[in-house]
Protein backbone atom coordinates (compact mmCIF):
# COMPACT_ATOMS: atom_id res chain seq x y z
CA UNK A 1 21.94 44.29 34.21
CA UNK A 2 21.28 45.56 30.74
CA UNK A 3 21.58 42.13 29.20
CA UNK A 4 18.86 41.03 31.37
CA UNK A 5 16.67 44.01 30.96
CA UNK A 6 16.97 43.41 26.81
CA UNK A 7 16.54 39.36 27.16
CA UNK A 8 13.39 40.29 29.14
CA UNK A 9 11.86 42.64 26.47
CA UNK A 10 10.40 41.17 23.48
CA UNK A 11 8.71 43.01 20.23
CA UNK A 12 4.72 42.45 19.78
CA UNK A 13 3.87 45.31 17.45
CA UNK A 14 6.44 45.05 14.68
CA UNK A 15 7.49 48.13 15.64
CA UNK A 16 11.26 47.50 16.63
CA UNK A 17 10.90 48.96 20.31
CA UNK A 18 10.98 46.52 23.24
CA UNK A 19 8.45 46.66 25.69
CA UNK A 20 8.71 44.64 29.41
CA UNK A 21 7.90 40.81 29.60
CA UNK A 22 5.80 42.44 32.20
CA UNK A 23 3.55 44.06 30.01
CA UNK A 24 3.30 41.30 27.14
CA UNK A 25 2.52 38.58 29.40
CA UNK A 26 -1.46 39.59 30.18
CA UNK A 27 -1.26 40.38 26.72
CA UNK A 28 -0.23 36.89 25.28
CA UNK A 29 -2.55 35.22 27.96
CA UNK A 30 -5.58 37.07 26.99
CA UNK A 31 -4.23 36.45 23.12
CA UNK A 32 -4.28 32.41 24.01
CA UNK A 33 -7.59 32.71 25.74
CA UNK A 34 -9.27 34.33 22.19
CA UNK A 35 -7.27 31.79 20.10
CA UNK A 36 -6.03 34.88 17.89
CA UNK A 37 -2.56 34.73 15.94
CA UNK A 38 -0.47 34.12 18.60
CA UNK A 39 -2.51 30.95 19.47
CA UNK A 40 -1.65 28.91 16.21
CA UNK A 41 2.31 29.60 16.59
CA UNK A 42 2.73 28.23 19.55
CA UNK A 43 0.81 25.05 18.89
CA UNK A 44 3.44 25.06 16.26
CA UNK A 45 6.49 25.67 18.27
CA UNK A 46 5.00 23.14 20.87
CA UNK A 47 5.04 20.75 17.55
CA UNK A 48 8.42 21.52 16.96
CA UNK A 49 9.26 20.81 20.15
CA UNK A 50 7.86 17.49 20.71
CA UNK A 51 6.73 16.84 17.09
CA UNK A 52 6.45 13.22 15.89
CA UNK A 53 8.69 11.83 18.53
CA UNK A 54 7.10 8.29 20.00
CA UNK A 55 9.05 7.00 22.34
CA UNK A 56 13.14 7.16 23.36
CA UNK A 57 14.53 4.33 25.01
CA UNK A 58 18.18 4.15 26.49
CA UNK A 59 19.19 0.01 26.77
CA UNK A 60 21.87 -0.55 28.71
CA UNK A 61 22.80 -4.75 27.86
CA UNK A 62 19.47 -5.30 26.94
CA UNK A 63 17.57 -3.64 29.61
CA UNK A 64 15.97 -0.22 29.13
CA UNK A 65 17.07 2.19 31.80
CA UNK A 66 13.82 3.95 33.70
CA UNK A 67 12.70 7.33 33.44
CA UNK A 68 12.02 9.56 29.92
CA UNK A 69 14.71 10.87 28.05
CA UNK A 70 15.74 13.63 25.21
CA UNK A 71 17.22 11.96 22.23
CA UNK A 72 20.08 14.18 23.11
CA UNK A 73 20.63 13.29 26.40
CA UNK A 74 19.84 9.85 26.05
CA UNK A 75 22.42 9.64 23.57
CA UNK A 76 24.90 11.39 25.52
CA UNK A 77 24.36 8.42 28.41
CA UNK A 78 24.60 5.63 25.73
CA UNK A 79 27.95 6.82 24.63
CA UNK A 80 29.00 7.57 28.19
CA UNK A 81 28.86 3.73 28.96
CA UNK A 82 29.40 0.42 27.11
CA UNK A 83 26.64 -1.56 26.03
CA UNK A 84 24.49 0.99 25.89
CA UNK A 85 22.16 2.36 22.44
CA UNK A 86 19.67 4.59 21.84
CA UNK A 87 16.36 3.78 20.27
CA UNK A 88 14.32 6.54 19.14
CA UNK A 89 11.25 6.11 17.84
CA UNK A 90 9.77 8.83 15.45
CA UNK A 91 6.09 9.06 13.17
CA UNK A 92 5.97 10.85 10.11
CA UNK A 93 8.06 14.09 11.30
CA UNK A 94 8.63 17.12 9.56
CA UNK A 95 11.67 18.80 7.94
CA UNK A 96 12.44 20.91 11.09
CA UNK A 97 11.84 17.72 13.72
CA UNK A 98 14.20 15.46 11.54
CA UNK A 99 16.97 18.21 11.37
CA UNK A 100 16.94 18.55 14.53
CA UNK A 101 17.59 14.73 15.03
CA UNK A 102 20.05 14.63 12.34
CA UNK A 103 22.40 16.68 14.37
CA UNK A 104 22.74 15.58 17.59
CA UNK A 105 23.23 12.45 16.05
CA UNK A 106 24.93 13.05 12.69
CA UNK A 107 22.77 11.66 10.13
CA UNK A 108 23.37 12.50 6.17
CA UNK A 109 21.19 14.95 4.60
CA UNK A 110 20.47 12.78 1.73
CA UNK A 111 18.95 9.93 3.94
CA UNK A 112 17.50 12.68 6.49
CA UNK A 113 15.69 14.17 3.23
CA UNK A 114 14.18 10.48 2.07
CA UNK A 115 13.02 9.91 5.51
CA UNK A 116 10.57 13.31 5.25
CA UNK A 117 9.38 12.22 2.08
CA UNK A 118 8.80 9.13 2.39
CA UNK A 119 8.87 7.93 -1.21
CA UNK A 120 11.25 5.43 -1.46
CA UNK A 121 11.76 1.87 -2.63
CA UNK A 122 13.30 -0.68 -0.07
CA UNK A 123 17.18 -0.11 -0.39
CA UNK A 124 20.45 -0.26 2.09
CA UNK A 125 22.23 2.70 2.20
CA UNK A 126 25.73 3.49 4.16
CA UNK A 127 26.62 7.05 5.23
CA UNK A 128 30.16 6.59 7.35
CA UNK A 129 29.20 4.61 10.74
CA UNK A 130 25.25 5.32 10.08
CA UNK A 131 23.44 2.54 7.81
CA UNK A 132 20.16 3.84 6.42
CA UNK A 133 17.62 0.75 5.78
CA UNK A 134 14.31 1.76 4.06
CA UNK A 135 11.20 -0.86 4.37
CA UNK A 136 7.95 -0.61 2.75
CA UNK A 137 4.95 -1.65 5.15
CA UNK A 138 1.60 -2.89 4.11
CA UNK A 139 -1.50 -3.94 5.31
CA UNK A 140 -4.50 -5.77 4.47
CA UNK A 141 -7.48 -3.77 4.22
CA UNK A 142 -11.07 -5.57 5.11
CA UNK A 143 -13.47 -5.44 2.53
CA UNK A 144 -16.94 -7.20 2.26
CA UNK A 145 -16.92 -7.54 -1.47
CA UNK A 146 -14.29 -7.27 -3.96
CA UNK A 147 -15.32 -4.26 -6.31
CA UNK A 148 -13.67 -2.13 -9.18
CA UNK A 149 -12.82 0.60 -6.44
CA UNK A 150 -11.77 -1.94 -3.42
CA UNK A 151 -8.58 -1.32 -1.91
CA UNK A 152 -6.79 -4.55 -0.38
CA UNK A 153 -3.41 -3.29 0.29
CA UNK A 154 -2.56 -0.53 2.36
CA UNK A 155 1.27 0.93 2.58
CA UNK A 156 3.52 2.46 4.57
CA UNK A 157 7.16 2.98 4.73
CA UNK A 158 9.64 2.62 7.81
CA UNK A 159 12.94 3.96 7.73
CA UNK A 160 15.83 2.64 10.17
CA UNK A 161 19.30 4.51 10.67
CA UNK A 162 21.31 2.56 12.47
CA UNK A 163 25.25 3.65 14.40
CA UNK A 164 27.30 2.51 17.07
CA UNK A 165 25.10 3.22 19.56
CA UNK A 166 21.61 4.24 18.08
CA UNK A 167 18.56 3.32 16.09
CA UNK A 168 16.43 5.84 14.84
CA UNK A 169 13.03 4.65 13.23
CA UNK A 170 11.38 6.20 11.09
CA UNK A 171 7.36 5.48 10.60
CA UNK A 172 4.98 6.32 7.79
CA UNK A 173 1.31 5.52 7.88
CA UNK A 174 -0.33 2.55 10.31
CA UNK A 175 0.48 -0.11 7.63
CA UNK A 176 3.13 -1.68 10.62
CA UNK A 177 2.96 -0.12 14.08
CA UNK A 178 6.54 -0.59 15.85
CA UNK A 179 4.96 -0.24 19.56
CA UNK A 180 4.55 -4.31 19.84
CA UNK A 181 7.76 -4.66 18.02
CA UNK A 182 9.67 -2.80 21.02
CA UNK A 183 7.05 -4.07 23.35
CA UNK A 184 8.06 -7.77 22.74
CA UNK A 185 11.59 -6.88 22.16
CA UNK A 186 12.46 -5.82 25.84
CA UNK A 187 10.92 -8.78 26.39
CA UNK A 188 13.86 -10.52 24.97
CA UNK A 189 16.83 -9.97 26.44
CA UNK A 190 19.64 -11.82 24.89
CA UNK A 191 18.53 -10.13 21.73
CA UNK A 192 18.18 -6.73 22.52
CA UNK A 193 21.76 -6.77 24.17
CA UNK A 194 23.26 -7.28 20.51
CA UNK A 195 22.57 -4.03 19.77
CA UNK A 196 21.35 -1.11 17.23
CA UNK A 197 20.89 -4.40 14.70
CA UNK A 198 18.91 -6.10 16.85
CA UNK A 199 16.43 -3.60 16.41
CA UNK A 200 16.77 -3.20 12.93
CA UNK A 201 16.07 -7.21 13.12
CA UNK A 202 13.39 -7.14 14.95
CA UNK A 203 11.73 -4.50 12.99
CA UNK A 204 11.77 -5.94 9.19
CA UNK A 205 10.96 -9.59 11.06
CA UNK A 206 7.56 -7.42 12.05
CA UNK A 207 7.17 -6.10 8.45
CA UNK A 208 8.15 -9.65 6.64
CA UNK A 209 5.88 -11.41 9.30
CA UNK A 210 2.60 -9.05 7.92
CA UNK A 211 3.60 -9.42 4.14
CA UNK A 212 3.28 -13.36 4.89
CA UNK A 213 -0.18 -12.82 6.77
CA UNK A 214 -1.16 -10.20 3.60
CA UNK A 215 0.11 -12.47 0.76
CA UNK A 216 -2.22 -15.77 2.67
CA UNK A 217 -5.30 -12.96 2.49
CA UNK A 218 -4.59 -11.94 -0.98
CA UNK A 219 -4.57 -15.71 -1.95
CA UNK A 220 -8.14 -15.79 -0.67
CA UNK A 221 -9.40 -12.90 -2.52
CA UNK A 222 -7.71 -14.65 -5.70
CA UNK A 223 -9.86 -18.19 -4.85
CA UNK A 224 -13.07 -16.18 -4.66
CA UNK A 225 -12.06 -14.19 -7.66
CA UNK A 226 -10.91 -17.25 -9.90
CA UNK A 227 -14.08 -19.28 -8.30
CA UNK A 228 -16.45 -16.37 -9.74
CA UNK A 229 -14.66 -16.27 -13.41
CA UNK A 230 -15.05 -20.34 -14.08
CA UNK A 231 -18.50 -20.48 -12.43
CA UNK A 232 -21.22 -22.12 -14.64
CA UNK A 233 -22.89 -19.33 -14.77
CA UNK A 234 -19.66 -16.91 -15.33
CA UNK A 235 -20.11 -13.00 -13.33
CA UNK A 236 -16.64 -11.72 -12.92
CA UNK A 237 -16.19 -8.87 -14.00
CA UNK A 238 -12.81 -7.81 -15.88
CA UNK A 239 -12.60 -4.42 -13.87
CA UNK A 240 -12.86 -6.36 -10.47
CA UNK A 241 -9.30 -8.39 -12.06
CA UNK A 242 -7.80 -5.49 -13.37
CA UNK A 243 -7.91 -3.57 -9.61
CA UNK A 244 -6.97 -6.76 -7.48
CA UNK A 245 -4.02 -6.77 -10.22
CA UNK A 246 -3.17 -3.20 -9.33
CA UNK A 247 -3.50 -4.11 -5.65
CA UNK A 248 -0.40 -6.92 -6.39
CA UNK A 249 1.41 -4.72 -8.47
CA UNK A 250 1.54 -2.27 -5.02
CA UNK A 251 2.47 -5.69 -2.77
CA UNK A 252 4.97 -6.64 -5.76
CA UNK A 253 6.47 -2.86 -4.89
CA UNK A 254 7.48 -3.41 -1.68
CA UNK A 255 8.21 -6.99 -1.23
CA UNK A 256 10.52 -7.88 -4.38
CA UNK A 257 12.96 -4.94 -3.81
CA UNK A 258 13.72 -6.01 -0.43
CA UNK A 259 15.74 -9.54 -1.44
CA UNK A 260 18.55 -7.13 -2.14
CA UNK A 261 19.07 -5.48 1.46
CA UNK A 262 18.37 -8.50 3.20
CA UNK A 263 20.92 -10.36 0.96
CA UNK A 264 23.69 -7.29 1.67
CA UNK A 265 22.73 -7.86 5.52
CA UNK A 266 23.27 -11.87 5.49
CA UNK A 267 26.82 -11.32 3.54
CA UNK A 268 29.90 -12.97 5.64
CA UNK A 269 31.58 -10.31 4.11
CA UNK A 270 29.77 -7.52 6.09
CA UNK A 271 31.21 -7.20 9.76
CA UNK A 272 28.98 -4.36 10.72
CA UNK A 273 26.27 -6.66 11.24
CA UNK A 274 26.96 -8.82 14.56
CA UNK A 275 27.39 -12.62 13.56
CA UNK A 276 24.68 -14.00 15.64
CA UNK A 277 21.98 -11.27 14.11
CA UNK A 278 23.24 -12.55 11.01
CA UNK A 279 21.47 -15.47 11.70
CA UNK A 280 18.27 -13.81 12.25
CA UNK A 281 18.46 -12.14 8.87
CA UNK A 282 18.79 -15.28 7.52
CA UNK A 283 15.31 -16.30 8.93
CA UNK A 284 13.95 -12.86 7.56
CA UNK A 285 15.52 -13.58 4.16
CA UNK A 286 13.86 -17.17 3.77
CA UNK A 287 10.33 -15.52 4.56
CA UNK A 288 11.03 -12.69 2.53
CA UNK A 289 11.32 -15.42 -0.22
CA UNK A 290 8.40 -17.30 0.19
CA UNK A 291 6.71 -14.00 -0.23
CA UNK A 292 8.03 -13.16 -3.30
CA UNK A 293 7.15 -17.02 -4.89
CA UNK A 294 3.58 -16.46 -3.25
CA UNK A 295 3.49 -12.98 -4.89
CA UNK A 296 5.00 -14.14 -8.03
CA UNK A 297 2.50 -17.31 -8.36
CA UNK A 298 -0.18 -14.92 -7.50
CA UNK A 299 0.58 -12.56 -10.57
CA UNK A 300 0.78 -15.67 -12.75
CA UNK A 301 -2.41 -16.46 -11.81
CA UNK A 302 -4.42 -13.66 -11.59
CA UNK A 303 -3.01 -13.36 -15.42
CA UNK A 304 -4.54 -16.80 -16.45
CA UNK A 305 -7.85 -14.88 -14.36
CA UNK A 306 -7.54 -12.77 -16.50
CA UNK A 307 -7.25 -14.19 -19.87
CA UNK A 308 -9.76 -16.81 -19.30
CA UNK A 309 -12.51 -13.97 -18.40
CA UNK A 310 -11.20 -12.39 -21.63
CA UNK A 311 -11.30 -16.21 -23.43
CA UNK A 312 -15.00 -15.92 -21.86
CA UNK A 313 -16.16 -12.45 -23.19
CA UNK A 314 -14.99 -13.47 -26.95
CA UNK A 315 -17.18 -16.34 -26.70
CA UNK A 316 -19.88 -14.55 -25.36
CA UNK A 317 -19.42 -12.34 -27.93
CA UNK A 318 -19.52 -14.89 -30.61
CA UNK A 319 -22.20 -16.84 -29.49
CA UNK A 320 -24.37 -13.45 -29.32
CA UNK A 321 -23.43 -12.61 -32.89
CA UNK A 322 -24.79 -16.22 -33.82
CA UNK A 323 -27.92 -15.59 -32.30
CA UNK A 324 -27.99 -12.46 -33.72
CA UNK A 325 -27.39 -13.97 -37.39
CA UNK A 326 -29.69 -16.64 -37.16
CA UNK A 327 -32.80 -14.49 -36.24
CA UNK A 328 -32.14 -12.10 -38.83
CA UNK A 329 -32.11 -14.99 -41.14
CA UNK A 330 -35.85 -16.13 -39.79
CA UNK A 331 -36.66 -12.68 -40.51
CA UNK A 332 -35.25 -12.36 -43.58
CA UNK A 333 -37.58 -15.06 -45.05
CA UNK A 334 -40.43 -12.85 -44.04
CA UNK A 335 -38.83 -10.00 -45.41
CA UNK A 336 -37.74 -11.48 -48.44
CA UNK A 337 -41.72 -13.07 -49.64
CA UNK A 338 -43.26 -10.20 -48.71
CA UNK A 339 -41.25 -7.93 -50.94
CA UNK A 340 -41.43 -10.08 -53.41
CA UNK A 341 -45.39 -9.90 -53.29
CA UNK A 342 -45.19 -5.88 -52.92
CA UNK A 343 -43.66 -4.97 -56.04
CA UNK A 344 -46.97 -4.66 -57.54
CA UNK A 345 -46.69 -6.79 -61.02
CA UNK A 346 -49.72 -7.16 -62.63
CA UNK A 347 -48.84 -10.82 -63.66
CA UNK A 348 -47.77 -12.47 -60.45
CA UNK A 349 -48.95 -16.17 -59.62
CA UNK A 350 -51.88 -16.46 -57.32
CA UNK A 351 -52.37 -13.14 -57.02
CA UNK A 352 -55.60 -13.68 -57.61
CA UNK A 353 -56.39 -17.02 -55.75
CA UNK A 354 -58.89 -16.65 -53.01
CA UNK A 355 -56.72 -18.79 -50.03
CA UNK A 356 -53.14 -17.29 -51.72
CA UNK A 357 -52.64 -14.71 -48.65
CA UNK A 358 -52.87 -17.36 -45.80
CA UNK A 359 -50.81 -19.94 -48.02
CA UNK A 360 -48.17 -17.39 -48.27
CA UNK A 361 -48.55 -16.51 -44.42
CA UNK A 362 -48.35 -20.49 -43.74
CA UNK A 363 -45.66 -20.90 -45.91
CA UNK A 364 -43.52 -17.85 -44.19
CA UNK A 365 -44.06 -19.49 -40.66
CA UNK A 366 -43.06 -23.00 -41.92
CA UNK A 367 -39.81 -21.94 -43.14
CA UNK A 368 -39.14 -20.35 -39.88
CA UNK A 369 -40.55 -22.84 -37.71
CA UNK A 370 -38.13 -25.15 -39.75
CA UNK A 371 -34.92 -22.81 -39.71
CA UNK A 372 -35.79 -22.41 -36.37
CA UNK A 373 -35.40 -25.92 -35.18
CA UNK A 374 -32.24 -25.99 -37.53
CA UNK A 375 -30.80 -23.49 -35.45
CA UNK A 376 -31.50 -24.88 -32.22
CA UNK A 377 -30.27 -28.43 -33.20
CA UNK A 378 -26.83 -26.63 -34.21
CA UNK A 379 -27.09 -24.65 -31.04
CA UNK A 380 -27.41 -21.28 -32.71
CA UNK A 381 -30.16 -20.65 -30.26
């Protein structure tokens, strides 16, 4: 009896003595009701709680079982029977929510730590039974009009850990949504009853598939782009090359890295990997490939962009400074009789001639007139 008379008393002043649940609960409702400090904490703990868990799926050879499940308990039925995995799907969860995964189902603190922060480069990681797969995601942002400020490519990262009898997956940012991935995934399955991998196959198929639809967008872009800089009438601007070159360098990031994982996943050597997802990698791996040639020809190109609209300014340059030269030579026949004529010698011929100031005019336009045409036949002008 006093166990239960101190588990129902809780502190609300700070003051170290326990009062009756029966007297803090009007006080915590009212609290709620005026959104005052209590009010904030448990929106918290409710976060904690539930936090950035998705969806949790128990499969059971290839079918997923009804009803909604804990990760805990689900894994606790996977392991209970053969054939069985857990899928749990998380977005962008904090410290607290992924410790609280990485217990009940033993994940390494290292790879727990990378999948809060988000901030790594596609790699393939093994931590005892657990494999630890990191995949950066992009997406191709709309834009009317390619500008100095535009941003094309939008990223993301998804994070996979993968046992005996789980997947957890990890989701940063809406570059590559995983709802349609498990969506079309129970639709298949023969697939889904390989396994944890066949998720994890599934999954980077999703995120290769979208760097194939983003690198066919991006070569658009580039036509418009190289169209404007060898236009007759030449308008691209260098700042407009130098972002949509930043843009690749961020789709170079997350594609090129990847050959290595996918290459680690193919081996015959590894036997974690079931032989008939293998396969499936192997698909993966060629598209991942003709990414990296479409990003790589891209990069080449945008640098031959780049130096032609350079190639372009230069001449521009030069023909301005020829222009430039040549009227200051015009004027510098002007310049040159009339100082001659203002130096105020008292013996200077036709000084004193009554038609020598319009001669001297006529003569000053004549030359120019002529080194005019001079110019323009020599296409100074």
């Amino acid at each position: 009896m006093p166990d239960r008379v101190d588990h129902d008393r809780v502190d609300l002043n700070g003051s170290g003595r326990p009062r009756p649940r029966a007297w803090t609960a009007p006080v915590r409702a009212v609290t709620r009701m005026l959104n005052t400090e209590v009010g904030p904490q448990q929106t918290q703990d409710s976060r904690a709680e539930h936090g950035g868990v998705v969806d949790c799926g128990l499969y059971v050879d290839g079918v997923r079982q009804p009803g909604e499940w804990s990760h805990a308990d689900a894994l606790e039925a996977a392991r209970a029977q053969p054939g069985a995995f857990v899928w749990l799907g998380v977005h962008e969860p904090s410290s607290a929510e992924m410790a609280g995964i990485a217990e009940t189902y033993g994940l390494h603190e290292l790879a727990v730590e990378d999948a809060v922060k988000a901030e790594q480069r596609p790699k393939l990681e093994r931590f005892g039974e657990v494999t630890f797969l990191v995949l950066r995601t992009v997406r191709y942002v709309r834009h009317g009009e390619l500008t100095e400020n535009s941003d094309v490519i939008e990223t993301g990262q998804v994070m996979l850990f993968i046992g005996p009898d789980f997947v957890v997956s990890v989701r940063h940012g809406d570059a590559c949504r995983l709802a349609p991935v498990r969506s079309d995934l129970e639709g298949r399955r023969e697939i889904l009853g390989q396994g944890p991998w066949a998720v994890a196959y599934a999954v980077m198929d999703r995120v290769v598939d979208v760097y194939l639809e983003v690198a066919d967008r991006v070569g658009d872009d580039l036509d418009i782009l190289e169209g404007e800089v060898f236009a007759r009438q030449a308008h691209g601007r260098i700042q407009r090359i130098y972002q949509m070159k930043r843009e690749l360098v961020e789709f170079k990031r997350a594609v090129v890295p990847l050959q290595r994982p996918l290459m680690s996943l193919t081996a015959q050597v590894n036997r974690s990997v079931p032989k008939e997802i293998r396969r499936y990698f192997r698909d993966v791996q060629d598209h991942v490939t003709r990414t990296v040639e479409q990003v790589s020809a891209y990069d080449d190109l945008l640098n031959s962009i780049l130096q032609a609209r350079l190639a372009q300014v230069t001449v521009e340059q030069n023909n301005d400074m020829r222009k430039i030269a040549a009227w200051a030579a015009i004027a510098a026949v002007w310049t040159a009789i009339a100082g001659i004529y203002g130096m105020n010698f008292d013996f200077m011929p036709e000084t004193n001639w009554k038609y020598g100031y319009p001669v001297v005019l006529a003569l000053m336009l004549a030359i120019s007139l002529g080194l005019y045409r001079w110019f323009r036949r020599n296409r100074w002008l």
